[in-house]
C-alpha atoms as a PDB file:
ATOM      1  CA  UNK A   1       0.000   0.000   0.000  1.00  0.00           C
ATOM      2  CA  UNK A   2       1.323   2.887  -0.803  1.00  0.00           C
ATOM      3  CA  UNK A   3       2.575   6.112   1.647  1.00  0.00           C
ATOM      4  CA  UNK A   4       0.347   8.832   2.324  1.00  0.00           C
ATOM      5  CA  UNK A   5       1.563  12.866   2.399  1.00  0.00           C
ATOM      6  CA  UNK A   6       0.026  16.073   3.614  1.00  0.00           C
ATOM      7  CA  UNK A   7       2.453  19.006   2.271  1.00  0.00           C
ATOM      8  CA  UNK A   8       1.163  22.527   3.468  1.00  0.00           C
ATOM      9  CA  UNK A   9       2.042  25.139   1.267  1.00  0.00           C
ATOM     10  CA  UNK A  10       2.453  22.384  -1.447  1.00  0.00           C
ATOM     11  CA  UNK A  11       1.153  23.986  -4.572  1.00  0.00           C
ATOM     12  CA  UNK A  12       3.811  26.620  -5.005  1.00  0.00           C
ATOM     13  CA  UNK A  13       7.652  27.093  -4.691  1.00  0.00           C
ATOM     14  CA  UNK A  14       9.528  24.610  -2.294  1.00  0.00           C
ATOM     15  CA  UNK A  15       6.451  23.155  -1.515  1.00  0.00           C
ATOM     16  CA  UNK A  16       5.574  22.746  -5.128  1.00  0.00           C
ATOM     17  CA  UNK A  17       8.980  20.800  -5.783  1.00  0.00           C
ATOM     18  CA  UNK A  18       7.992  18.468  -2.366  1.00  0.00           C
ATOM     19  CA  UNK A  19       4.682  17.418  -3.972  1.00  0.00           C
ATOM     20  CA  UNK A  20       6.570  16.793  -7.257  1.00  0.00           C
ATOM     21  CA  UNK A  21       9.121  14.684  -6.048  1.00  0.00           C
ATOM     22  CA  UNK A  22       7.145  12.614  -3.704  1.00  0.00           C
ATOM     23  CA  UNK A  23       4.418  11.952  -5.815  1.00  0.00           C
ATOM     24  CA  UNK A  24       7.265  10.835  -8.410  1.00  0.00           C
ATOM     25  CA  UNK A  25       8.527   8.684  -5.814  1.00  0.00           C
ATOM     26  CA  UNK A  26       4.726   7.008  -5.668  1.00  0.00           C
ATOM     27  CA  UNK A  27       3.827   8.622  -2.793  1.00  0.00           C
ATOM     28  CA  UNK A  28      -0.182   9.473  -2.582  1.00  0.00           C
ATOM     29  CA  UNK A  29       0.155  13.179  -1.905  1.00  0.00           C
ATOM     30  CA  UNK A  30      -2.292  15.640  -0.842  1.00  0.00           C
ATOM     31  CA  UNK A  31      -0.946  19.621  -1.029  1.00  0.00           C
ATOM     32  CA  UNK A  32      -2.837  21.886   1.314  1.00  0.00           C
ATOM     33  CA  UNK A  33      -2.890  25.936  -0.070  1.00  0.00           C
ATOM     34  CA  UNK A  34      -4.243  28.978   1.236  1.00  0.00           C
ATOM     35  CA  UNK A  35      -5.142  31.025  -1.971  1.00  0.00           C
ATOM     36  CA  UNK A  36      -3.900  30.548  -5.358  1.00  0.00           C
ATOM     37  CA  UNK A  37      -6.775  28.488  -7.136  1.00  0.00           C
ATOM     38  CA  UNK A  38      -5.136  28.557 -10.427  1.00  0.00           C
ATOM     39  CA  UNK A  39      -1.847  26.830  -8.817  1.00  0.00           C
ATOM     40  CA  UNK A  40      -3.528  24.354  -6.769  1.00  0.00           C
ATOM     41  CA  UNK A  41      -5.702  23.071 -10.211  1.00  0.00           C
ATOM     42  CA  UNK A  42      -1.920  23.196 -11.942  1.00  0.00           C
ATOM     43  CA  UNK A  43      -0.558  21.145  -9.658  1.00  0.00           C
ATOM     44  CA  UNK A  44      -3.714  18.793  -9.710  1.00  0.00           C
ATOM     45  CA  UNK A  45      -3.252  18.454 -12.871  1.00  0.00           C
ATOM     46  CA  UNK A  46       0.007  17.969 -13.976  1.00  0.00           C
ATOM     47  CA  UNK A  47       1.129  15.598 -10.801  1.00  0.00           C
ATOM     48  CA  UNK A  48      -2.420  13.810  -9.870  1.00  0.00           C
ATOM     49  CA  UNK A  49      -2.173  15.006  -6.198  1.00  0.00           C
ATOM     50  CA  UNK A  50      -5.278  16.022  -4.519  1.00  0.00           C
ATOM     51  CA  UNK A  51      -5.270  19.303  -3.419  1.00  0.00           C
ATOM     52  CA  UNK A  52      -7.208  21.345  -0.129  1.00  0.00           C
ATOM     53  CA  UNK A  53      -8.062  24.518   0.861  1.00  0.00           C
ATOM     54  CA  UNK A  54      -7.174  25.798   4.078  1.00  0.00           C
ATOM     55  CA  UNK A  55      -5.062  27.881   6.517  1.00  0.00           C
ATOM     56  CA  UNK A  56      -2.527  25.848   8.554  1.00  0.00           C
ATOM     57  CA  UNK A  57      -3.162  28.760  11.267  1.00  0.00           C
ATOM     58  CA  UNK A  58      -7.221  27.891  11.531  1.00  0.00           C
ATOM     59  CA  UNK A  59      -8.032  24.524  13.948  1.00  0.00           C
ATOM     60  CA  UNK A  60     -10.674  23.960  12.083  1.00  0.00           C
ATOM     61  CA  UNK A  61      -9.140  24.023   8.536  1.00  0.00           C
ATOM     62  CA  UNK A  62      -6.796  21.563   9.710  1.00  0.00           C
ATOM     63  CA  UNK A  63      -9.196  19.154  11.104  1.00  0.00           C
ATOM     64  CA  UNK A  64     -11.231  19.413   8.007  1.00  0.00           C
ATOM     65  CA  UNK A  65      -8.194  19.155   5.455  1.00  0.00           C
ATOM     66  CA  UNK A  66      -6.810  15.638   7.687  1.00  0.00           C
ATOM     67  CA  UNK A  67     -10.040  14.127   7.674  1.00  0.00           C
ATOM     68  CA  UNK A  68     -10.711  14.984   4.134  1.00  0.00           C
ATOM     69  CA  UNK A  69      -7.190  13.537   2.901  1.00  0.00           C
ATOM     70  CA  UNK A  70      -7.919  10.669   5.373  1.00  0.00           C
ATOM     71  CA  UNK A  71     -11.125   9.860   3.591  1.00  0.00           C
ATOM     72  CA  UNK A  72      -9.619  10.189   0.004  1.00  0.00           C
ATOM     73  CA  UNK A  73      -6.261   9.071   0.420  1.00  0.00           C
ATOM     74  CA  UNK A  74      -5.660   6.623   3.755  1.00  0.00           C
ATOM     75  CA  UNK A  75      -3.949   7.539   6.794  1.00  0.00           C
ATOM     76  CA  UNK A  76      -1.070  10.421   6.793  1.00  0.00           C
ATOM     77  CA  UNK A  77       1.915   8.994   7.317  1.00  0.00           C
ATOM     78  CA  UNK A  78       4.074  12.241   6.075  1.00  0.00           C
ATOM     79  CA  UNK A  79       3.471  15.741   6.943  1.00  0.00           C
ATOM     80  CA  UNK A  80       5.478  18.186   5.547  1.00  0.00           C
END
């Protein structure tokens, strides 16, 4: 079975290239992102990696973004 990741701030710069290797690596990724639709739906598309909205500094945007990548993807075992 393969690994799960959560990568906040994963749709843009160093974040961008974490998603990219991991999911090249075959690692189901989810990238979390605050703003920037058009990036996320990039990323989506050219790596397969779900993406969530959210800010890392909100409780309940975190709750919400874990159990949504739980429910998609399996249990995080990589948060970046």
């Amino acid at each position: 079975m393969a690994r799960v990741a959560l990568v906040t701030g994963g749709t843009r710069g160093i974040g961008r290239a974490i998603v990219e290797r991991l999911t090249a690596d075959g690692i189901r990724v989810a990238a979390g992102y605050s703003g920037n639709t058009e990036a996320a739906e990039a990323l989506k598309r050219e790596t397969g990696a779900m993406v969530i909205k959210g800010n890392v500094g909100n409780f309940a945007d975190c709750q919400h973004a874990v159990a949504a990548v739980e429910a998609e993807l399996g249990p995080i075992d990589i948060l970046v």
